[in-house]
PDB file of N, CA and C in Angstrom:
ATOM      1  N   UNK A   1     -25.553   1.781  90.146  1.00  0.00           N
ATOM      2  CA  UNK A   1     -24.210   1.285  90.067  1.00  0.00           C
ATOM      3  C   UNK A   1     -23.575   1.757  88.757  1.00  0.00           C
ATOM      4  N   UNK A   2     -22.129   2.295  89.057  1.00  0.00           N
ATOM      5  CA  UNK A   2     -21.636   2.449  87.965  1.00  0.00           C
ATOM      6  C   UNK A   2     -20.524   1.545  87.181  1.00  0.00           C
ATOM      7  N   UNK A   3     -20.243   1.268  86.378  1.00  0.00           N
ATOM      8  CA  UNK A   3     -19.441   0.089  85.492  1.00  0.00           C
ATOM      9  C   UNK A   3     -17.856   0.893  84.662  1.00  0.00           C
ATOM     10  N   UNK A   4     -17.447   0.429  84.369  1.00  0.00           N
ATOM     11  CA  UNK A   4     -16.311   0.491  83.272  1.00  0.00           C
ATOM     12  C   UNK A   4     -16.451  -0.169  82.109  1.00  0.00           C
ATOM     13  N   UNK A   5     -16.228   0.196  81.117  1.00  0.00           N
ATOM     14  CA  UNK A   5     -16.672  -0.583  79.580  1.00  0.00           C
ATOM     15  C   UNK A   5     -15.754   0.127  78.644  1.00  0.00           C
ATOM     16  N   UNK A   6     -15.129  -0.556  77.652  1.00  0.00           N
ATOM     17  CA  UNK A   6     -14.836   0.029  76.703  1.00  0.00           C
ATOM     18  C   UNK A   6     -15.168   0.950  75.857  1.00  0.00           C
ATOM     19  N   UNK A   7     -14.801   2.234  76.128  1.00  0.00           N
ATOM     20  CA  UNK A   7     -14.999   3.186  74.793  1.00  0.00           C
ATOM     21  C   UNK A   7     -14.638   3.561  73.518  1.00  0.00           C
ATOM     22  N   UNK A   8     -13.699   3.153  73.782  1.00  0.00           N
ATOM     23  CA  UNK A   8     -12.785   3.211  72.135  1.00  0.00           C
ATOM     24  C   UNK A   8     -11.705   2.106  71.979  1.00  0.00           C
ATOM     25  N   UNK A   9     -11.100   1.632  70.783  1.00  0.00           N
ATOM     26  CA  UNK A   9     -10.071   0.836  70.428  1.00  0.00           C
ATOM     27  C   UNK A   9      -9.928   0.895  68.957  1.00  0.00           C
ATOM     28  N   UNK A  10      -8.538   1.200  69.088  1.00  0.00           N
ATOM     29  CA  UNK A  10      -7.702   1.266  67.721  1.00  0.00           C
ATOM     30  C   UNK A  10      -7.174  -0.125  67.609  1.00  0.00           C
ATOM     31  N   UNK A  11      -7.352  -1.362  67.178  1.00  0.00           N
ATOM     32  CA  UNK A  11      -7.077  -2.655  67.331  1.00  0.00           C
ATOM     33  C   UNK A  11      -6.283  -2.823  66.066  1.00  0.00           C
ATOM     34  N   UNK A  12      -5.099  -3.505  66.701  1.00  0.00           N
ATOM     35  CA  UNK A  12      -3.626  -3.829  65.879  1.00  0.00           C
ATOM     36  C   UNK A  12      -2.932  -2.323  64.517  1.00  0.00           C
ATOM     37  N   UNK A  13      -2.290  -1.801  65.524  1.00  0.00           N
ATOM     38  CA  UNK A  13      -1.332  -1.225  65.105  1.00  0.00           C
ATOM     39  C   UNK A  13      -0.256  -0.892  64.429  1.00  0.00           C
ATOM     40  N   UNK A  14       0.446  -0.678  63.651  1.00  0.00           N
ATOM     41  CA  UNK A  14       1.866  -0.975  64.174  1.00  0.00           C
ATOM     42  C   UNK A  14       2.948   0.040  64.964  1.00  0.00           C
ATOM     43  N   UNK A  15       3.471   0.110  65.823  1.00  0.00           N
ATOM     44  CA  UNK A  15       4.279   0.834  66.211  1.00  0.00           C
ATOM     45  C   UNK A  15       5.540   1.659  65.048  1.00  0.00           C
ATOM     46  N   UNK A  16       5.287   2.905  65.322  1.00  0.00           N
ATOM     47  CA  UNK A  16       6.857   3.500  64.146  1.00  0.00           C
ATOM     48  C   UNK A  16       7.401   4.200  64.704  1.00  0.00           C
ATOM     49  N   UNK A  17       7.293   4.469  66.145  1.00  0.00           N
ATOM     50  CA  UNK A  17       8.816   4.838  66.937  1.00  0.00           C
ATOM     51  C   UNK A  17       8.279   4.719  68.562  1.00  0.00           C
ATOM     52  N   UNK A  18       9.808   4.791  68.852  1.00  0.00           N
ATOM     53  CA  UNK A  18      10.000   4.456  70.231  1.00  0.00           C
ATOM     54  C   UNK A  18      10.772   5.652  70.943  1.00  0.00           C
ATOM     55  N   UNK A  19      10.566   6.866  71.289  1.00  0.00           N
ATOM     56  CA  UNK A  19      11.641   7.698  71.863  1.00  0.00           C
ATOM     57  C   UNK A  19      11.561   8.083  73.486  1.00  0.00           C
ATOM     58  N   UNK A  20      12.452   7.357  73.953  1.00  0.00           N
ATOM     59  CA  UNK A  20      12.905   7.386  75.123  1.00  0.00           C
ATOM     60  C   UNK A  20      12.641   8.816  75.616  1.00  0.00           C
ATOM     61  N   UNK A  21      13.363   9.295  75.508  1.00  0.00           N
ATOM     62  CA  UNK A  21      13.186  11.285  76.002  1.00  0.00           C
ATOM     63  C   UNK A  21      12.749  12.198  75.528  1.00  0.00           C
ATOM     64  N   UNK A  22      11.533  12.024  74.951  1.00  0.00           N
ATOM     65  CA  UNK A  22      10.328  12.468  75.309  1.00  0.00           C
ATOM     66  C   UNK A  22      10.026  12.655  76.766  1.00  0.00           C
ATOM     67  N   UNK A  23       8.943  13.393  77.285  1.00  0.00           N
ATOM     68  CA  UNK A  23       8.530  13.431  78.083  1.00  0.00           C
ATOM     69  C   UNK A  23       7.388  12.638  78.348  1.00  0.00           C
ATOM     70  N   UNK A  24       6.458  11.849  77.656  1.00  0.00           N
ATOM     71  CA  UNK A  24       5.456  10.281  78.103  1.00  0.00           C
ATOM     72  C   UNK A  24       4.609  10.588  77.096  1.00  0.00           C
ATOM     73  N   UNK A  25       3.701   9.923  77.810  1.00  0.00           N
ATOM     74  CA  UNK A  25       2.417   9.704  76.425  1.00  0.00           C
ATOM     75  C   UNK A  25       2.617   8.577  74.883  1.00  0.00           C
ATOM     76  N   UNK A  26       1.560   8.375  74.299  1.00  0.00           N
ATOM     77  CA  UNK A  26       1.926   7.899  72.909  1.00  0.00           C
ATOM     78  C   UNK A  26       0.865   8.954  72.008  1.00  0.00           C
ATOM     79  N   UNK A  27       2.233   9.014  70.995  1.00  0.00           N
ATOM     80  CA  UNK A  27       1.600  10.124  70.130  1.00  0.00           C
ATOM     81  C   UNK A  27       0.891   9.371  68.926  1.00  0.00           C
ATOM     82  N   UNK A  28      -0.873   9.678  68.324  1.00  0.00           N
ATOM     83  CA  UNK A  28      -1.619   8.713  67.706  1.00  0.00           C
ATOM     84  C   UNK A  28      -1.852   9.593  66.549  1.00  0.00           C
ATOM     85  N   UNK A  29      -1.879   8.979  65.551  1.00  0.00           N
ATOM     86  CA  UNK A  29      -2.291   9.907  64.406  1.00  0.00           C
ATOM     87  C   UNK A  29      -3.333  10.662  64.430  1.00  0.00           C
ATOM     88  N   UNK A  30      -3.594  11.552  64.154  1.00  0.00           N
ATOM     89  CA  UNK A  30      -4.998  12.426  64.276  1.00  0.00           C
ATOM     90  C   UNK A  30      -6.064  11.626  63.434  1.00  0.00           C
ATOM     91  N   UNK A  31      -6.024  11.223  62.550  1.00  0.00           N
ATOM     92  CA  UNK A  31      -7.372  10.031  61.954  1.00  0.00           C
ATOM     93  C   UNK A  31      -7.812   9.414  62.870  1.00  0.00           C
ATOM     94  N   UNK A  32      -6.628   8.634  63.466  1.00  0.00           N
ATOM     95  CA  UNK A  32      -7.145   7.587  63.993  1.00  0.00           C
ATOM     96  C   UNK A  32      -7.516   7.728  65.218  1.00  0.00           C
ATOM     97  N   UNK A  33      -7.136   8.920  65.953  1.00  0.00           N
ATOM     98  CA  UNK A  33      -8.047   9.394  67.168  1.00  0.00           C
ATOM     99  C   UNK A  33      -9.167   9.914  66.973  1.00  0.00           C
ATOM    100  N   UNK A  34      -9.510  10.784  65.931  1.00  0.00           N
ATOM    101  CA  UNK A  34     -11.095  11.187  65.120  1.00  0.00           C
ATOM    102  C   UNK A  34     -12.062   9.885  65.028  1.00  0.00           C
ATOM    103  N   UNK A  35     -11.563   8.918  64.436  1.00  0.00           N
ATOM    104  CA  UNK A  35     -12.111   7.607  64.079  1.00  0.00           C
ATOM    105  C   UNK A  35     -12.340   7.173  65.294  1.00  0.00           C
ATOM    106  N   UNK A  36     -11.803   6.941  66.305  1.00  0.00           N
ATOM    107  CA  UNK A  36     -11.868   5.908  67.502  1.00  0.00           C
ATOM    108  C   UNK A  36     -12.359   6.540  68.630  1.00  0.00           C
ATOM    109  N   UNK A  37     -12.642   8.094  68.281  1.00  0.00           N
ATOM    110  CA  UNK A  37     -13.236   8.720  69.312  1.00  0.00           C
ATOM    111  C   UNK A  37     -12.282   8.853  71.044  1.00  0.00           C
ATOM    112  N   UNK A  38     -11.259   9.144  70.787  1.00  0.00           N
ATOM    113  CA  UNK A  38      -9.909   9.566  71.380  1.00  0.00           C
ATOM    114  C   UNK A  38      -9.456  10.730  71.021  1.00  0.00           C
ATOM    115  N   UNK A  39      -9.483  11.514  72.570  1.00  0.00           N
ATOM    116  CA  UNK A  39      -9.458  12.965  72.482  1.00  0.00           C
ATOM    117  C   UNK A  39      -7.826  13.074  73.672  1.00  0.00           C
ATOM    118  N   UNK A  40      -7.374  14.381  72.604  1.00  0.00           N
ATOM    119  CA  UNK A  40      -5.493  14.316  73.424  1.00  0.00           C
ATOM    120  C   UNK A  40      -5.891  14.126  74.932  1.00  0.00           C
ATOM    121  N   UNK A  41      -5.373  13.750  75.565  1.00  0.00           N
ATOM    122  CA  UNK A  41      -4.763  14.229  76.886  1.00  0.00           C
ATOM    123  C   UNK A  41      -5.583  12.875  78.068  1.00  0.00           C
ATOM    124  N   UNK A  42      -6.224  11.995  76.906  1.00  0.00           N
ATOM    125  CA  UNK A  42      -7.386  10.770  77.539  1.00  0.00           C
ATOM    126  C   UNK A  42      -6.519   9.771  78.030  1.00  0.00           C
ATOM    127  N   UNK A  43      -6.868   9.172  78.992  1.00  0.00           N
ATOM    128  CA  UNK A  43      -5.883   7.801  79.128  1.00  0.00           C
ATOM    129  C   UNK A  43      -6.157   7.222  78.451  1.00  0.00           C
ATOM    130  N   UNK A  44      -5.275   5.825  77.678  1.00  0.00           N
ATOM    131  CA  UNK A  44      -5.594   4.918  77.266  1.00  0.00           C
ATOM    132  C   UNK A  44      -4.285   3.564  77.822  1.00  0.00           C
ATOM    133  N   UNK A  45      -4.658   2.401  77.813  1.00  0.00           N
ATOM    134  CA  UNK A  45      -3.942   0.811  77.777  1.00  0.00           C
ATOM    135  C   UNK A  45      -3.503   1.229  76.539  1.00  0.00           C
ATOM    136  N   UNK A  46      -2.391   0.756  76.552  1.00  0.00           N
ATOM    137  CA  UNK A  46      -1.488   0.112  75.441  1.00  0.00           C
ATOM    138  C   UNK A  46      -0.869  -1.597  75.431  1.00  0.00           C
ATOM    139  N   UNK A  47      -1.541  -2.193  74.851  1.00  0.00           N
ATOM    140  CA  UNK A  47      -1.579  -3.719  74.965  1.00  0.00           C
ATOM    141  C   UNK A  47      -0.731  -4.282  73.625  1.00  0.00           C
ATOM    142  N   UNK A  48       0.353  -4.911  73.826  1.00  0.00           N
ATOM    143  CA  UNK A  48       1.215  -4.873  72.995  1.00  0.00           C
ATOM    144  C   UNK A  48       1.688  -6.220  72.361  1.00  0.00           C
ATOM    145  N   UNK A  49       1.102  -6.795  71.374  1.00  0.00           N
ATOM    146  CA  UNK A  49       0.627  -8.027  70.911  1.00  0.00           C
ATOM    147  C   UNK A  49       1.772  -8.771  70.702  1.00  0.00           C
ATOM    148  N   UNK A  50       3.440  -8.296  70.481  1.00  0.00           N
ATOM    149  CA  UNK A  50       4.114  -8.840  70.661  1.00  0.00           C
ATOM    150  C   UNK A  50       4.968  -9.438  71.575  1.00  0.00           C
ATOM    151  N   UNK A  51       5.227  -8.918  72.825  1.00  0.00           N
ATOM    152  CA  UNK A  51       5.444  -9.095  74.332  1.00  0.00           C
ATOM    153  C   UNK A  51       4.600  -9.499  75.166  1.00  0.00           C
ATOM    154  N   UNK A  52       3.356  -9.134  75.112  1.00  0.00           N
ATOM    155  CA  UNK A  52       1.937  -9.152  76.172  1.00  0.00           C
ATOM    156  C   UNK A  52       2.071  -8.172  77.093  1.00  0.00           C
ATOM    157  N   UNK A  53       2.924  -7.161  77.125  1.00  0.00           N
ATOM    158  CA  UNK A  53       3.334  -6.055  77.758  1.00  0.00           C
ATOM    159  C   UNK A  53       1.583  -5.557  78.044  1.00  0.00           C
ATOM    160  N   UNK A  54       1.857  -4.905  79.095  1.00  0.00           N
ATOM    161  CA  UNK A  54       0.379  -3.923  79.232  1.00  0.00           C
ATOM    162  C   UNK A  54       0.372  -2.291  79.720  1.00  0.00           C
ATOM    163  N   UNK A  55       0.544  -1.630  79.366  1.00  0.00           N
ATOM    164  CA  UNK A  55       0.559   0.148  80.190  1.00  0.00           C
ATOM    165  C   UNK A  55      -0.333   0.677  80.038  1.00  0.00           C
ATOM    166  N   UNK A  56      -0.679   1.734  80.537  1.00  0.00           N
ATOM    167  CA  UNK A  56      -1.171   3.147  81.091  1.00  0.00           C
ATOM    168  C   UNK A  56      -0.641   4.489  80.462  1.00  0.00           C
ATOM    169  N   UNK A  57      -1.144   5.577  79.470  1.00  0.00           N
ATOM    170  CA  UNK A  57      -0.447   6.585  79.475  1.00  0.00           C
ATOM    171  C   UNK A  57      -1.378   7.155  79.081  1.00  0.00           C
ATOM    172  N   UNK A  58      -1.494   8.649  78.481  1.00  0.00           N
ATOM    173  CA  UNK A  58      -2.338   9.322  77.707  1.00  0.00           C
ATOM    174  C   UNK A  58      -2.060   9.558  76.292  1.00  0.00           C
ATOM    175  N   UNK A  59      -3.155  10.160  75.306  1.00  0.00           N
ATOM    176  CA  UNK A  59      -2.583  10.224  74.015  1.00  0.00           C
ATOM    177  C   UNK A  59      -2.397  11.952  73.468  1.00  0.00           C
ATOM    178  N   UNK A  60      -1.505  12.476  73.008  1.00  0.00           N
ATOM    179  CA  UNK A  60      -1.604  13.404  72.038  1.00  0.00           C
ATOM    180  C   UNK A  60      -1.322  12.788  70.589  1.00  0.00           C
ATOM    181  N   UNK A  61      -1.746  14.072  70.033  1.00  0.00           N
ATOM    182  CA  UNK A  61      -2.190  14.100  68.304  1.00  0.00           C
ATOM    183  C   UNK A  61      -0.729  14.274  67.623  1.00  0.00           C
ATOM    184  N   UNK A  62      -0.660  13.016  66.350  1.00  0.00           N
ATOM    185  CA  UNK A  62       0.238  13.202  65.727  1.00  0.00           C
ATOM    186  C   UNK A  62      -0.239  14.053  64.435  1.00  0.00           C
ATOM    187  N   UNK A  63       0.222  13.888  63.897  1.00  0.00           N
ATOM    188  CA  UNK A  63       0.336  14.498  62.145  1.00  0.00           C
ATOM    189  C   UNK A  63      -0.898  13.578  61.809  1.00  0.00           C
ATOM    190  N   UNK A  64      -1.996  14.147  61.058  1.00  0.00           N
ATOM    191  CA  UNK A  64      -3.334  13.769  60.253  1.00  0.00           C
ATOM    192  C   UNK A  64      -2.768  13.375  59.427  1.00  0.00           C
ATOM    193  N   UNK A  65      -2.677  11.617  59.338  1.00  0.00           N
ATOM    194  CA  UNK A  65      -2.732  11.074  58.302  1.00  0.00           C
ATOM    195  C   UNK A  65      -1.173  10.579  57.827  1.00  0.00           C
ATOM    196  N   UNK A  66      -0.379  10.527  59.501  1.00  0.00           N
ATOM    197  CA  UNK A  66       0.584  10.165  58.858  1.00  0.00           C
ATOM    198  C   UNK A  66       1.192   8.470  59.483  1.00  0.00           C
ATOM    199  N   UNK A  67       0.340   8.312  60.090  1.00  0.00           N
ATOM    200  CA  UNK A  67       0.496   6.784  60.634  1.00  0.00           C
ATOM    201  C   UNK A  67       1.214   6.668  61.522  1.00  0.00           C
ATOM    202  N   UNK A  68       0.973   7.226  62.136  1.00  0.00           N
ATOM    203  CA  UNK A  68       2.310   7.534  63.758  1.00  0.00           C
ATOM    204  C   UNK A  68       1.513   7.264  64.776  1.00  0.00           C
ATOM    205  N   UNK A  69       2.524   6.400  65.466  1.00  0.00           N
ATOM    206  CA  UNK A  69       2.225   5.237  66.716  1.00  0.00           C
ATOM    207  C   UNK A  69       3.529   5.394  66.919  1.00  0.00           C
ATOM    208  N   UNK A  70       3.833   6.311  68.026  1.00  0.00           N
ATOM    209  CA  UNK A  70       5.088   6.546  69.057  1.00  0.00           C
ATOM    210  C   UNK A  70       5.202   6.151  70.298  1.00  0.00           C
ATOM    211  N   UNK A  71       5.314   5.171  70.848  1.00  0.00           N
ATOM    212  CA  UNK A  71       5.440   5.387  72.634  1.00  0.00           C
ATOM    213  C   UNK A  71       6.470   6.114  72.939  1.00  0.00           C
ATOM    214  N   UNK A  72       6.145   7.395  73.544  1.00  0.00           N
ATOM    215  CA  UNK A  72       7.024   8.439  74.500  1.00  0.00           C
ATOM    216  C   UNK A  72       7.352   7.935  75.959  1.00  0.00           C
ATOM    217  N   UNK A  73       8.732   8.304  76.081  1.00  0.00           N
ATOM    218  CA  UNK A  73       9.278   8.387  77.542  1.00  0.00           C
ATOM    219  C   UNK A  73       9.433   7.108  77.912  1.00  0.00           C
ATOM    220  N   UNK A  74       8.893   6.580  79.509  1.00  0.00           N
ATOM    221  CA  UNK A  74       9.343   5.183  79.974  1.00  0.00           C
ATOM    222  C   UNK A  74       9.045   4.021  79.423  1.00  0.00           C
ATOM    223  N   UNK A  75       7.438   4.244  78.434  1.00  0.00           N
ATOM    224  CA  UNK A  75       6.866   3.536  77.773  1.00  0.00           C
ATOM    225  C   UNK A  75       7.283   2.755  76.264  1.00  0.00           C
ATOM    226  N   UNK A  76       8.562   3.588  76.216  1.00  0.00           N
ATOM    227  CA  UNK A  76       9.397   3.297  74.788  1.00  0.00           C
ATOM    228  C   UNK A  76       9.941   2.113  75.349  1.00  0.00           C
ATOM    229  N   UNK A  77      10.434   1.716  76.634  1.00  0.00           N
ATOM    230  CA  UNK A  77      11.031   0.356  76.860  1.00  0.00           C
ATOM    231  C   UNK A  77      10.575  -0.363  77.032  1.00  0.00           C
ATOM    232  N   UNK A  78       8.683  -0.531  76.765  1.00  0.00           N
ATOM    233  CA  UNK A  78       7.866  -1.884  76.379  1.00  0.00           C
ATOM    234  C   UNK A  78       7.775  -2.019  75.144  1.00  0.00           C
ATOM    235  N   UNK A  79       7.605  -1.531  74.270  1.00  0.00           N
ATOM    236  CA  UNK A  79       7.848  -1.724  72.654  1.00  0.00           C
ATOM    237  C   UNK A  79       8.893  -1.643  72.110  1.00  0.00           C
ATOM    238  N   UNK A  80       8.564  -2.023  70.496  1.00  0.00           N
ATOM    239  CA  UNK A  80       9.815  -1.560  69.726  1.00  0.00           C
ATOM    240  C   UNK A  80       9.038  -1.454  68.103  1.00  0.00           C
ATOM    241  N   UNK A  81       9.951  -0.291  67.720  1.00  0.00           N
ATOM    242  CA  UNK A  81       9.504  -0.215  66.270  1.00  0.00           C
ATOM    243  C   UNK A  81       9.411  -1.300  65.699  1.00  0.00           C
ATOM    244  N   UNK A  82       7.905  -1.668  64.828  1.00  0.00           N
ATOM    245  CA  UNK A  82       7.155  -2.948  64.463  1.00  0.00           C
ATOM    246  C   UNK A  82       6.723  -3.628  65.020  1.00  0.00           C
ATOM    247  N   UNK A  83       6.258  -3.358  66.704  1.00  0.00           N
ATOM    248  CA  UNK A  83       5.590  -4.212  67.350  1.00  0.00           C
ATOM    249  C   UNK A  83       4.451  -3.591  66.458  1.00  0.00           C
ATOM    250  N   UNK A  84       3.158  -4.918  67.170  1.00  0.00           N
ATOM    251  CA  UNK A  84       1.454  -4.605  66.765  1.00  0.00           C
ATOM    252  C   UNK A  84       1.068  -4.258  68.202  1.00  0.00           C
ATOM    253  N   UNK A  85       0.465  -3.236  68.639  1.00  0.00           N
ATOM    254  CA  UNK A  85      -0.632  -2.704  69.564  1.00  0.00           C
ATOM    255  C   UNK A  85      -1.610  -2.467  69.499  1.00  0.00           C
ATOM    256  N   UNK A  86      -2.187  -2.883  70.498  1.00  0.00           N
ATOM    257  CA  UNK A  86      -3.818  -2.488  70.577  1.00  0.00           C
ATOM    258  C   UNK A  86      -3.904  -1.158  71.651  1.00  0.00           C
ATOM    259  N   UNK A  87      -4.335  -0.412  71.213  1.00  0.00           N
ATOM    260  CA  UNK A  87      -5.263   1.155  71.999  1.00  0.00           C
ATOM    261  C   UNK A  87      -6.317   1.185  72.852  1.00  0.00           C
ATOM    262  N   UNK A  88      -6.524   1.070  73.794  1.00  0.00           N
ATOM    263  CA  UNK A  88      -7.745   1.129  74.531  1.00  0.00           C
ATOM    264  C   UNK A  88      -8.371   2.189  75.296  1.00  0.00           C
ATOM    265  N   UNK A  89      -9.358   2.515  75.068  1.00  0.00           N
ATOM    266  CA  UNK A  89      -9.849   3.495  76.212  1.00  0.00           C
ATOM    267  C   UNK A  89     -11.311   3.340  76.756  1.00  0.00           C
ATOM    268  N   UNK A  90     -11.379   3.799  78.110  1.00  0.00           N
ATOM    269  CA  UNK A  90     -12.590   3.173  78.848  1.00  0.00           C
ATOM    270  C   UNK A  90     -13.092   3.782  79.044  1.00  0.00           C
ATOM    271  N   UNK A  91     -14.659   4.057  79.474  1.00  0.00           N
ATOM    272  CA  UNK A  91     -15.243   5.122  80.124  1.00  0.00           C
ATOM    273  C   UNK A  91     -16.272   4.641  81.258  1.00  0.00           C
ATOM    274  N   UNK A  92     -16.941   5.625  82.338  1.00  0.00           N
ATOM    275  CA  UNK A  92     -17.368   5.179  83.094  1.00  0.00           C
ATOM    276  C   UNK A  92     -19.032   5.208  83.401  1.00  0.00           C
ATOM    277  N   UNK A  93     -19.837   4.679  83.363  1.00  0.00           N
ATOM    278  CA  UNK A  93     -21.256   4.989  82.831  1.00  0.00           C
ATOM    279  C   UNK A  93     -22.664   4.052  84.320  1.00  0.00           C
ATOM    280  N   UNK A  94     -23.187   4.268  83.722  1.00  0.00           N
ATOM    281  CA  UNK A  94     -24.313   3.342  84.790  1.00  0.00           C
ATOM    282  C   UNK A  94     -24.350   1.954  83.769  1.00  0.00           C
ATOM    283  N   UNK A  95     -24.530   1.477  84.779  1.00  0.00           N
ATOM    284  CA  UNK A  95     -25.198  -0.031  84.354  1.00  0.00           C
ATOM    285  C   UNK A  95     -26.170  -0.050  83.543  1.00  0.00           C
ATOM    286  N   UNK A  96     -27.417   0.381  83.474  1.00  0.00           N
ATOM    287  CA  UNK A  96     -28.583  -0.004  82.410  1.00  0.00           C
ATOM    288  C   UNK A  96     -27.912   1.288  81.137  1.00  0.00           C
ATOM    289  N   UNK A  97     -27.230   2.113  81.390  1.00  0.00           N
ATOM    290  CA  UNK A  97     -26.948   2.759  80.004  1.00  0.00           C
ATOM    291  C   UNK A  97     -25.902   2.163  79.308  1.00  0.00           C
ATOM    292  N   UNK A  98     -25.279   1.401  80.103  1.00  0.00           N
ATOM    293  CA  UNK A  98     -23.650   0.519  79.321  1.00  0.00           C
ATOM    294  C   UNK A  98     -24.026  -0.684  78.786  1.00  0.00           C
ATOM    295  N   UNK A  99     -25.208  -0.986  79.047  1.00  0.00           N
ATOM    296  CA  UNK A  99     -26.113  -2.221  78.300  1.00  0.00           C
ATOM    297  C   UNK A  99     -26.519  -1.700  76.982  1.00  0.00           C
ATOM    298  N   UNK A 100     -26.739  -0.443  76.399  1.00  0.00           N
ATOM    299  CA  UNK A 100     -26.841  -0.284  74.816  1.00  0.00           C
ATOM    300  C   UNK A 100     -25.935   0.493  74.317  1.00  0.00           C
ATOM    301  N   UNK A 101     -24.766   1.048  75.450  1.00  0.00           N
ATOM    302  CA  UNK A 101     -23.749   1.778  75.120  1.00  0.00           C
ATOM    303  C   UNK A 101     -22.553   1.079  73.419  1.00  0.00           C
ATOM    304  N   UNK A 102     -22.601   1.662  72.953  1.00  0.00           N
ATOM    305  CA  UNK A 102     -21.305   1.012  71.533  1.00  0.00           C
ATOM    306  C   UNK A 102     -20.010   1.594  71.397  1.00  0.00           C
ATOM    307  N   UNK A 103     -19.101   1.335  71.808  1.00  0.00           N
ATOM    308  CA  UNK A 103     -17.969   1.999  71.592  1.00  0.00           C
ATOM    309  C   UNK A 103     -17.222   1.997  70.249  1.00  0.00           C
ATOM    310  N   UNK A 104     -16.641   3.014  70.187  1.00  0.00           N
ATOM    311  CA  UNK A 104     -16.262   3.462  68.386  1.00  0.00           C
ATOM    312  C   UNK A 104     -14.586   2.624  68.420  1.00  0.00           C
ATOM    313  N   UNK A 105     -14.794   1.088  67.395  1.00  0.00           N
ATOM    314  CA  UNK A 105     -13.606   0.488  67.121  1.00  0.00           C
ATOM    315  C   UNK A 105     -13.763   0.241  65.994  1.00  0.00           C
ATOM    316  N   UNK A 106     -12.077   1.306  65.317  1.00  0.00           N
ATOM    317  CA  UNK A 106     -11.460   0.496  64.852  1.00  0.00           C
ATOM    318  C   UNK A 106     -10.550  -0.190  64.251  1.00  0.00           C
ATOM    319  N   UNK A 107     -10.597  -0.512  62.912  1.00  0.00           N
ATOM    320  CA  UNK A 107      -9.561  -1.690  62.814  1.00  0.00           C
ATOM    321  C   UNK A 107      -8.394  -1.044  61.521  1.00  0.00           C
ATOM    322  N   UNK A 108      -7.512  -0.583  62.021  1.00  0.00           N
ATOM    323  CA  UNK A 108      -6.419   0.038  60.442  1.00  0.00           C
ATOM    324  C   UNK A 108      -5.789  -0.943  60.057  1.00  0.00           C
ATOM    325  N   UNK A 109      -5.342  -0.705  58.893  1.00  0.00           N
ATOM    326  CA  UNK A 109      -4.658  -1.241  57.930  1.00  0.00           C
ATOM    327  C   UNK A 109      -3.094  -1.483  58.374  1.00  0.00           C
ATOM    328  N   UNK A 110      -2.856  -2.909  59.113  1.00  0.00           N
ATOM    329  CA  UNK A 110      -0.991  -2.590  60.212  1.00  0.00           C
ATOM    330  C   UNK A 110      -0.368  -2.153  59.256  1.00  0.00           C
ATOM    331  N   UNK A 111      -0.320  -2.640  57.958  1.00  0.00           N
ATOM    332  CA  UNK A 111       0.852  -2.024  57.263  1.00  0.00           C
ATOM    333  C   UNK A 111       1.449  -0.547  57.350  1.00  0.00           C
ATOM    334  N   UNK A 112       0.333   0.141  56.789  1.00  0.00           N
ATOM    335  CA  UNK A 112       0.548   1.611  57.335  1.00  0.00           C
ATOM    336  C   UNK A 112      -0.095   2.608  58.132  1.00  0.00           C
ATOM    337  N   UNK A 113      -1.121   1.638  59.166  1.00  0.00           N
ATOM    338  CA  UNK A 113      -1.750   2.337  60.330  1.00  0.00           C
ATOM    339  C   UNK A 113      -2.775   3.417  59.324  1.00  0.00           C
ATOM    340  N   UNK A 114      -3.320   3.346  58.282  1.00  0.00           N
ATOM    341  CA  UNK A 114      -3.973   4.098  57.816  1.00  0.00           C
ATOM    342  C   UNK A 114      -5.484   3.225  57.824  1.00  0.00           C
ATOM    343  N   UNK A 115      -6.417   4.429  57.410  1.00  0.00           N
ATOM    344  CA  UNK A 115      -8.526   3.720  57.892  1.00  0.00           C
ATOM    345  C   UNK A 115      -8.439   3.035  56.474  1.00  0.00           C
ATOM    346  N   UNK A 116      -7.828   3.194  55.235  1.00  0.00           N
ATOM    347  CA  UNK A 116      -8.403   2.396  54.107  1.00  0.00           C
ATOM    348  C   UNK A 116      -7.906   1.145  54.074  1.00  0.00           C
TER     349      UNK A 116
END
């Protein structure tokens, strides 16, 4: 049997833009996809601590190190610059290997979405 489990999470965010026309996705800082083990083009939940909003999109790479948390396209009209989000991504595995499986979370700094 195979399971779903968490693989990665960037837990509490902050959002620093919202652009409508774009074409989708949320664009994640390159740290913090290195760190969380989030590779471009992956789905991830976007769980959005101020609404309880919940979506679906994929991620590309922002600027290394510059604290960018964008929701692109339709997804800009569940947030708003200074919400807190959580990042999620799942993967799909067997049962007795998702029992010692560890997924890479973690936790930035909301102020400026940076690892220190």
């Amino acid at each position: 049997m195979q399971i779903e489990v968490v693989k990665s999470k960037i837990h509490r965010v902050t959002v620093t833009g919202a652009d409508l026309n774009y074409i989708g996705s949320i664009t994640i800082d390159e740290a913090l996809m290195e760190a969380s083990n989030i590779i471009e083009g992956e789905k991830v939940q976007i769980v959005n601590v101020n609404n309880g909003e919940r979506l679906e999109t994929y991620a590309i790479k922002g600027a290394k190190n510059s604290g960018e948390i964008t929701l692109n396209g339709p997804a800009a009209r569940r947030v708003q610059r200074g919400d807190i989000i959580i990042i999620i991504s799942y993967g799909i595995m067997d049962f007795e290997e998702a029992k010692n499986f560890k997924p890479s979370l973690i936790f930035p700094n909301e102020k400026d979405n940076s690892l220190t």
